[in-house]
PDB file of N, CA and C in Angstrom:
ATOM      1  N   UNK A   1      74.235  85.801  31.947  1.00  0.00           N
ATOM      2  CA  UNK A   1      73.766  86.170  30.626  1.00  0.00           C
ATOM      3  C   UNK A   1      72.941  85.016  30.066  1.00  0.00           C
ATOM      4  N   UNK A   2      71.993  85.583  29.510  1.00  0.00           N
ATOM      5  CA  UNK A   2      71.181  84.390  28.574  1.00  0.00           C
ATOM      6  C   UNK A   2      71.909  83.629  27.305  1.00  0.00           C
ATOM      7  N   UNK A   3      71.731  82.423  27.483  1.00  0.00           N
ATOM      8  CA  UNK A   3      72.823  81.328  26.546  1.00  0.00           C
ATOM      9  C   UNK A   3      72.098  81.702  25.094  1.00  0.00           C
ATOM     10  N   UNK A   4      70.832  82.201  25.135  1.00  0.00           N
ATOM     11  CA  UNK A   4      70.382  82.183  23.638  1.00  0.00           C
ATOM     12  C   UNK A   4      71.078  83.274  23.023  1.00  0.00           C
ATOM     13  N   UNK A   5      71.712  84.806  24.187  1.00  0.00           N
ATOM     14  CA  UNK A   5      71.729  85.562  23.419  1.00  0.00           C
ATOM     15  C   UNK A   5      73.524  85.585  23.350  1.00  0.00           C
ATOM     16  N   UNK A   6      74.227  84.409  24.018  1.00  0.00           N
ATOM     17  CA  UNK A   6      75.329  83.984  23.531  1.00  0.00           C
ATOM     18  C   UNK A   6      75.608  83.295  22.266  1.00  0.00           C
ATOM     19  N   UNK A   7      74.232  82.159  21.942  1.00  0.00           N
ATOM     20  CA  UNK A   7      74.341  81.517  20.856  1.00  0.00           C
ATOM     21  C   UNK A   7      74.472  82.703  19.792  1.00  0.00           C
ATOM     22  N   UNK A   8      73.399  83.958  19.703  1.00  0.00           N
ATOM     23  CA  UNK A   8      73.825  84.411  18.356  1.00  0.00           C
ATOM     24  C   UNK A   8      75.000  84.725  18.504  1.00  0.00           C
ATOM     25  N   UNK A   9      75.626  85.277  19.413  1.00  0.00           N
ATOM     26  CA  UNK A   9      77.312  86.228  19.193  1.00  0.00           C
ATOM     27  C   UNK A   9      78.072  84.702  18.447  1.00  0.00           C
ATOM     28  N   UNK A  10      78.192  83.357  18.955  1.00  0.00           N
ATOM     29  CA  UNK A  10      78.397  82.933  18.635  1.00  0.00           C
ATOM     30  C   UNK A  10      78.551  82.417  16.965  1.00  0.00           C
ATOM     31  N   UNK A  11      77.192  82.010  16.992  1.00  0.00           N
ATOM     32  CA  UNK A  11      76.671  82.078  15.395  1.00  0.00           C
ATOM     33  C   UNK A  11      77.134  83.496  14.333  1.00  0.00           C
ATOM     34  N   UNK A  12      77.509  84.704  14.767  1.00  0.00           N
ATOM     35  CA  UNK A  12      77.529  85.906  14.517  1.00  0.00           C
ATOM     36  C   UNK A  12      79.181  85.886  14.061  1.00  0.00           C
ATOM     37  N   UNK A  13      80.108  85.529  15.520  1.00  0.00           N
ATOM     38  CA  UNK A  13      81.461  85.594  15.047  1.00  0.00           C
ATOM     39  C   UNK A  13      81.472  84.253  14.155  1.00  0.00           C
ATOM     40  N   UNK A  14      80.923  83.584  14.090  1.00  0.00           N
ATOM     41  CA  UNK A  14      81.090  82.063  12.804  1.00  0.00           C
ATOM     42  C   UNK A  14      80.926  82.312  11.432  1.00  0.00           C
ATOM     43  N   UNK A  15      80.452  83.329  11.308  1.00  0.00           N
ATOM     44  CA  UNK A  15      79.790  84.116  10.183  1.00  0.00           C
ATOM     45  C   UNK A  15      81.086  84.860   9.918  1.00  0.00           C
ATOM     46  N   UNK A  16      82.078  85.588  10.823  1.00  0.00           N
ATOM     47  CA  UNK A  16      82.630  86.325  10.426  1.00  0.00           C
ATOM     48  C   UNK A  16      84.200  86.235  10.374  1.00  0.00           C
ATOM     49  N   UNK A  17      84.038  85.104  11.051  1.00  0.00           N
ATOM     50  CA  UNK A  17      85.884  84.437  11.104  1.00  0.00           C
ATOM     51  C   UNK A  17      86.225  83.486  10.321  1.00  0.00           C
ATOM     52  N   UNK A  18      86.567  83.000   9.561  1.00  0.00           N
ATOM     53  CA  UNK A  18      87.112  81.829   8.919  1.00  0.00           C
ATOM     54  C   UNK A  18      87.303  80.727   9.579  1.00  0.00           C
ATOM     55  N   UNK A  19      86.185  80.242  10.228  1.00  0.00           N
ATOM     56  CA  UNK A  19      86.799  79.173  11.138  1.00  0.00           C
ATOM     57  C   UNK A  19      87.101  78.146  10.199  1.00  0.00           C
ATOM     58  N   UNK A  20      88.484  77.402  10.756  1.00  0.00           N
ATOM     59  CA  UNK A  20      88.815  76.285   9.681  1.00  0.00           C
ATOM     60  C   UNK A  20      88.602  74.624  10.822  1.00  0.00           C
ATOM     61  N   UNK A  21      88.073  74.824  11.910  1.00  0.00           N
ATOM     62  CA  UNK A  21      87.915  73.874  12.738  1.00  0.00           C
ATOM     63  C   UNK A  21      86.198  73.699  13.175  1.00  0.00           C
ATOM     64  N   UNK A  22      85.912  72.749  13.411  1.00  0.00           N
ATOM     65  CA  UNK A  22      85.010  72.598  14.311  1.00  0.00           C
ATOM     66  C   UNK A  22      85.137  73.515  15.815  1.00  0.00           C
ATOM     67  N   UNK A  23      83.789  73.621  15.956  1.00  0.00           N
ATOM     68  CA  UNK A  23      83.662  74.561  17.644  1.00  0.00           C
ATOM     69  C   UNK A  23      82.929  73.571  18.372  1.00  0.00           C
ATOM     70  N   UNK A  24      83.308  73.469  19.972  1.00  0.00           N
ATOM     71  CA  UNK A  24      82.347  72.661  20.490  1.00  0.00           C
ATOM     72  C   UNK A  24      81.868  73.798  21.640  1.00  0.00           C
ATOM     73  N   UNK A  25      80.395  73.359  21.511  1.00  0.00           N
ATOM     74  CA  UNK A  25      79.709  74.522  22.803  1.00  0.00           C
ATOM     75  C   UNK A  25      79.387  73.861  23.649  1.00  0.00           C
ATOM     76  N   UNK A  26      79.088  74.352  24.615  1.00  0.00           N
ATOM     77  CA  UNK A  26      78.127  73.681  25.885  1.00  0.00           C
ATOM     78  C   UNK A  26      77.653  74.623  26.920  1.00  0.00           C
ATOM     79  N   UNK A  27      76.462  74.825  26.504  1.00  0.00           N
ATOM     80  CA  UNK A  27      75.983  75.824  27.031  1.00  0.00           C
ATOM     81  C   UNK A  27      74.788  75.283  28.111  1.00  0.00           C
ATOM     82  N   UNK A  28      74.520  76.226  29.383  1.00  0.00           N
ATOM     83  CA  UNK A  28      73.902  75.733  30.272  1.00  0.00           C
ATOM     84  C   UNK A  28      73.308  76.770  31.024  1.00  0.00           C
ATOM     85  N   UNK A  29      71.978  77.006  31.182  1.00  0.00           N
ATOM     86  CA  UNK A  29      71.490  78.608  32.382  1.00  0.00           C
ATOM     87  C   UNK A  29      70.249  78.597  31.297  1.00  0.00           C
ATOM     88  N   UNK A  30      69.985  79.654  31.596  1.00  0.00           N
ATOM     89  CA  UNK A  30      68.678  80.345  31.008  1.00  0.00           C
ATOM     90  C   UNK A  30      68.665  80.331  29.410  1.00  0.00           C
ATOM     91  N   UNK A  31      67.623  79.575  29.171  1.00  0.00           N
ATOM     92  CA  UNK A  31      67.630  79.679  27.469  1.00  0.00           C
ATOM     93  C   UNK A  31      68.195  78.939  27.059  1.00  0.00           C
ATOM     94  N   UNK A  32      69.114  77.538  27.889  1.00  0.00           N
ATOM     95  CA  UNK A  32      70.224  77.181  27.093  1.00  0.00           C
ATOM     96  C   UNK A  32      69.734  75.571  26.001  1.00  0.00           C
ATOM     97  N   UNK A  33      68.027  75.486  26.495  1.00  0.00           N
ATOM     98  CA  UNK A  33      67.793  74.664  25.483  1.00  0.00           C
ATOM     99  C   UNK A  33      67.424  75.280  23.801  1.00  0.00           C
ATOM    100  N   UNK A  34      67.281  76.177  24.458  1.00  0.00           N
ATOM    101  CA  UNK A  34      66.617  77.639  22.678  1.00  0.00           C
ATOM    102  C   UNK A  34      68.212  77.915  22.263  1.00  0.00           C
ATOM    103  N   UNK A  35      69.117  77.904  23.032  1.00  0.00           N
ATOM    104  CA  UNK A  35      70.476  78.409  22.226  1.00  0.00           C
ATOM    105  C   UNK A  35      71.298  76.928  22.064  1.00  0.00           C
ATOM    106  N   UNK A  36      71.128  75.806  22.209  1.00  0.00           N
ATOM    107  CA  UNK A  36      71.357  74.620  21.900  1.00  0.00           C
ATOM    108  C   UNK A  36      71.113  74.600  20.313  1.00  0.00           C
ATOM    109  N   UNK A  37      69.328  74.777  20.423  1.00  0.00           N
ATOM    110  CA  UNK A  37      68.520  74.766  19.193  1.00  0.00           C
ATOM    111  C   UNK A  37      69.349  75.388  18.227  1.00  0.00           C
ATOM    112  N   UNK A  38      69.569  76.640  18.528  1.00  0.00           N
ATOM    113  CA  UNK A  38      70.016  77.839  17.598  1.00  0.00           C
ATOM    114  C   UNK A  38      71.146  77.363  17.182  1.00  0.00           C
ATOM    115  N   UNK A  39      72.093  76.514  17.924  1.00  0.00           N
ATOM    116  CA  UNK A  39      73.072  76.094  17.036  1.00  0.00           C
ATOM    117  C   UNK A  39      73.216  75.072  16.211  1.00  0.00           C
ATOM    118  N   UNK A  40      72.185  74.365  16.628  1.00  0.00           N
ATOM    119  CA  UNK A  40      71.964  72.953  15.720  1.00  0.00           C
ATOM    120  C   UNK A  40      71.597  73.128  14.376  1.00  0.00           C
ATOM    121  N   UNK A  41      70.834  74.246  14.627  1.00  0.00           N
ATOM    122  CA  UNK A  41      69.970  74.613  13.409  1.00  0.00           C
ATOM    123  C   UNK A  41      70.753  75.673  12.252  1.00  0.00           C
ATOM    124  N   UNK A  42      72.041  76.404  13.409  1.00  0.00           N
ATOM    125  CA  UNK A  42      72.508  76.960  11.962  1.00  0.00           C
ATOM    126  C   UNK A  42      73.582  76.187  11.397  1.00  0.00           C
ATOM    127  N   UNK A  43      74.274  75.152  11.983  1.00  0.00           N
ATOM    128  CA  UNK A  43      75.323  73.720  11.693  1.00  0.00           C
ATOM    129  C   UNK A  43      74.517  73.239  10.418  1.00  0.00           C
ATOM    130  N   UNK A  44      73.269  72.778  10.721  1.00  0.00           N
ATOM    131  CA  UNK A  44      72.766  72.724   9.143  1.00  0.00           C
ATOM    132  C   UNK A  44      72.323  73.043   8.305  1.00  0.00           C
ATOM    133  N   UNK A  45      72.103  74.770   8.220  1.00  0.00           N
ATOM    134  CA  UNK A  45      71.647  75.309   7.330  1.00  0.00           C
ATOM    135  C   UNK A  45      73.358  75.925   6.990  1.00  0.00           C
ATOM    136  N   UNK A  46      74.193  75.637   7.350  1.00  0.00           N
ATOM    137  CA  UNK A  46      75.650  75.969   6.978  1.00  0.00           C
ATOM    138  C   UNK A  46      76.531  74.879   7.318  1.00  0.00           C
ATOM    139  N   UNK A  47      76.832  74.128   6.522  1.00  0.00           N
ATOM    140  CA  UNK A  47      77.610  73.020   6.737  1.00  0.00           C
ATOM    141  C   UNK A  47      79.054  73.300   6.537  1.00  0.00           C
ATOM    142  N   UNK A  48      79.658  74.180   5.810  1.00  0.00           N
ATOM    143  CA  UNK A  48      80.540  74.629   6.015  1.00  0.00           C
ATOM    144  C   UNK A  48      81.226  75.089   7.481  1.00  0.00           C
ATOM    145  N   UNK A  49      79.989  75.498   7.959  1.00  0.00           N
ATOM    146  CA  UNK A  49      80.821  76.185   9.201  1.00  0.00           C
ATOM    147  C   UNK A  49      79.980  74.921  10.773  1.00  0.00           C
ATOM    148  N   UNK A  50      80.972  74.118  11.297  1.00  0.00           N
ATOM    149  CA  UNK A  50      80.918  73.099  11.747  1.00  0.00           C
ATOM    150  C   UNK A  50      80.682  73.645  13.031  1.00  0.00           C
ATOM    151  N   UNK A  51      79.248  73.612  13.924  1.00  0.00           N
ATOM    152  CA  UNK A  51      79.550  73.609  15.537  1.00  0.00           C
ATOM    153  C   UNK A  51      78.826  72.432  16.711  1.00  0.00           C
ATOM    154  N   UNK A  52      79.412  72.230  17.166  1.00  0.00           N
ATOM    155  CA  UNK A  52      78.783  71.036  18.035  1.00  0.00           C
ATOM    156  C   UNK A  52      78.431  71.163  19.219  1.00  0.00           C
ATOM    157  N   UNK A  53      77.524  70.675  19.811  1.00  0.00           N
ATOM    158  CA  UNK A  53      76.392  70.996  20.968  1.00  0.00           C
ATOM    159  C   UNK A  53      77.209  70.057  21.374  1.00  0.00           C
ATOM    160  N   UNK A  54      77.502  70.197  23.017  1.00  0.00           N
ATOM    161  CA  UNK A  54      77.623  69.233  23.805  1.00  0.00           C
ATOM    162  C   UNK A  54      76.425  69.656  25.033  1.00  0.00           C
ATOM    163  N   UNK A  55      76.184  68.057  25.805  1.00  0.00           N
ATOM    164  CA  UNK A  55      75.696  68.320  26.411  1.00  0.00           C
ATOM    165  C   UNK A  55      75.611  69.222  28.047  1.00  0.00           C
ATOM    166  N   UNK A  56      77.202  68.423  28.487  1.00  0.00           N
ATOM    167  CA  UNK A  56      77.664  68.612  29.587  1.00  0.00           C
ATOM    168  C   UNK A  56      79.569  68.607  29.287  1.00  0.00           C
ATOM    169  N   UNK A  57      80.446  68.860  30.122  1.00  0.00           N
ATOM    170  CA  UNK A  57      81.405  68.979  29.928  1.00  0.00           C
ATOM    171  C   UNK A  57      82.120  67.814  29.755  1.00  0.00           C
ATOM    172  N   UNK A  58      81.920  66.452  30.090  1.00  0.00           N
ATOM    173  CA  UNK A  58      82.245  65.286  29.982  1.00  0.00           C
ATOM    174  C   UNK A  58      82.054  65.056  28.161  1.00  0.00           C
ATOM    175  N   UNK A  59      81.136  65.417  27.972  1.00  0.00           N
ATOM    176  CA  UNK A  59      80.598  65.071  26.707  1.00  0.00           C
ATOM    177  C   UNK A  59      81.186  66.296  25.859  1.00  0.00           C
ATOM    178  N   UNK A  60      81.273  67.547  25.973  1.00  0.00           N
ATOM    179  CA  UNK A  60      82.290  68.455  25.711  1.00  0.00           C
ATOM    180  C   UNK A  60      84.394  67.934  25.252  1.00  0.00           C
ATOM    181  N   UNK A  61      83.882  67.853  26.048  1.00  0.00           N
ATOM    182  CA  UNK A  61      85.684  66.974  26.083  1.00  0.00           C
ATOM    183  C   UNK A  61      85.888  65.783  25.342  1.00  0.00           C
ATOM    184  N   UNK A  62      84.655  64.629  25.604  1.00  0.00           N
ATOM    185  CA  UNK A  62      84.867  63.916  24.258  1.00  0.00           C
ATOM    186  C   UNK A  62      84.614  63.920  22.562  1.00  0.00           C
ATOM    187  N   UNK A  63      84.129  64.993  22.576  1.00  0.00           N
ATOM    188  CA  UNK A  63      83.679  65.750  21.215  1.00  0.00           C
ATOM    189  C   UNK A  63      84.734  67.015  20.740  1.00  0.00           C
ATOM    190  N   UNK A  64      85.150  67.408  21.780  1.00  0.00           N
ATOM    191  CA  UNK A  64      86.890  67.842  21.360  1.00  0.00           C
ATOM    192  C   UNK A  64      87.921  67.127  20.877  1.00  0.00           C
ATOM    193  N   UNK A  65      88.068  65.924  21.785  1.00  0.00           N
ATOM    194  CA  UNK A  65      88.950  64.926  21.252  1.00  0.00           C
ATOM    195  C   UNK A  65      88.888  64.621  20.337  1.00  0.00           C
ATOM    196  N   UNK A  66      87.940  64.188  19.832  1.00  0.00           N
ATOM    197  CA  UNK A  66      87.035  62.980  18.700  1.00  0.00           C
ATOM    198  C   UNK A  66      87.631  64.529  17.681  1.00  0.00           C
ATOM    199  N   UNK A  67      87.172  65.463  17.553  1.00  0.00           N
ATOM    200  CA  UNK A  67      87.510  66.647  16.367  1.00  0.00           C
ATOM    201  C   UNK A  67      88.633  66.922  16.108  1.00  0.00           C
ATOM    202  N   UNK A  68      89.789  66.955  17.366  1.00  0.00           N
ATOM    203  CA  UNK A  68      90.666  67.062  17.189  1.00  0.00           C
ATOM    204  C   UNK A  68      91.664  66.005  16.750  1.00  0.00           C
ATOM    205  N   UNK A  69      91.523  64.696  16.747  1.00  0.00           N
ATOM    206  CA  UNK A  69      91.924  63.910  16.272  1.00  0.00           C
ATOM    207  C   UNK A  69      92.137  63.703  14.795  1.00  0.00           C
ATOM    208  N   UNK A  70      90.400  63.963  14.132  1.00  0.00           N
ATOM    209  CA  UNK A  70      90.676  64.159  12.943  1.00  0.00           C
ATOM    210  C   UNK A  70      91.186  64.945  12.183  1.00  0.00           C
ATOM    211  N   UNK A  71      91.923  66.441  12.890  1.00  0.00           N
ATOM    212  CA  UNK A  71      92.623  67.210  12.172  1.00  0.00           C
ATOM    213  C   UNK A  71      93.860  67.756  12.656  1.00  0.00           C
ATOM    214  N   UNK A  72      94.575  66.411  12.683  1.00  0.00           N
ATOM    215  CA  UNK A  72      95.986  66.244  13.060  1.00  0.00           C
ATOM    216  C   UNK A  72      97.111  66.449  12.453  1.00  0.00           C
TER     217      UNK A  72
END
């Protein structure tokens, strides 16, 4: 599947769940620099609703930690 047209479902259920946490993504395949974009871009046009690009899964995992730490 194309990662851009994951980013909206993504962006879509963020819109519609109460998330009370940060999300971390990491998305990779077709599109996955346009659905990177797409999430960067709605993180700051909605700051309320917190999601974080990772790059790779290494970097995934330390951006889990790091979030989850602060809401202990």
């Amino acid at each position: 599947m194309k990662c851009d047209t994951i980013a909206t479902g993504i962006i879509k259920a963020a819109q519609l769940v109460d998330l009370k946490l940060p999300l971390v993504c990491r998305l990779t395949g077709t599109n996955a620099d346009k659905a990177n974009l797409m999430l960067k871009e709605f993180t700051e046009n909605n700051k309320s609703l917190k999601i974080e690009v990772a790059r790779d899964l290494d970097d995934a995992a330390v951006k889990a930690v790091a979030t989850a730490s602060k809401y202990k």
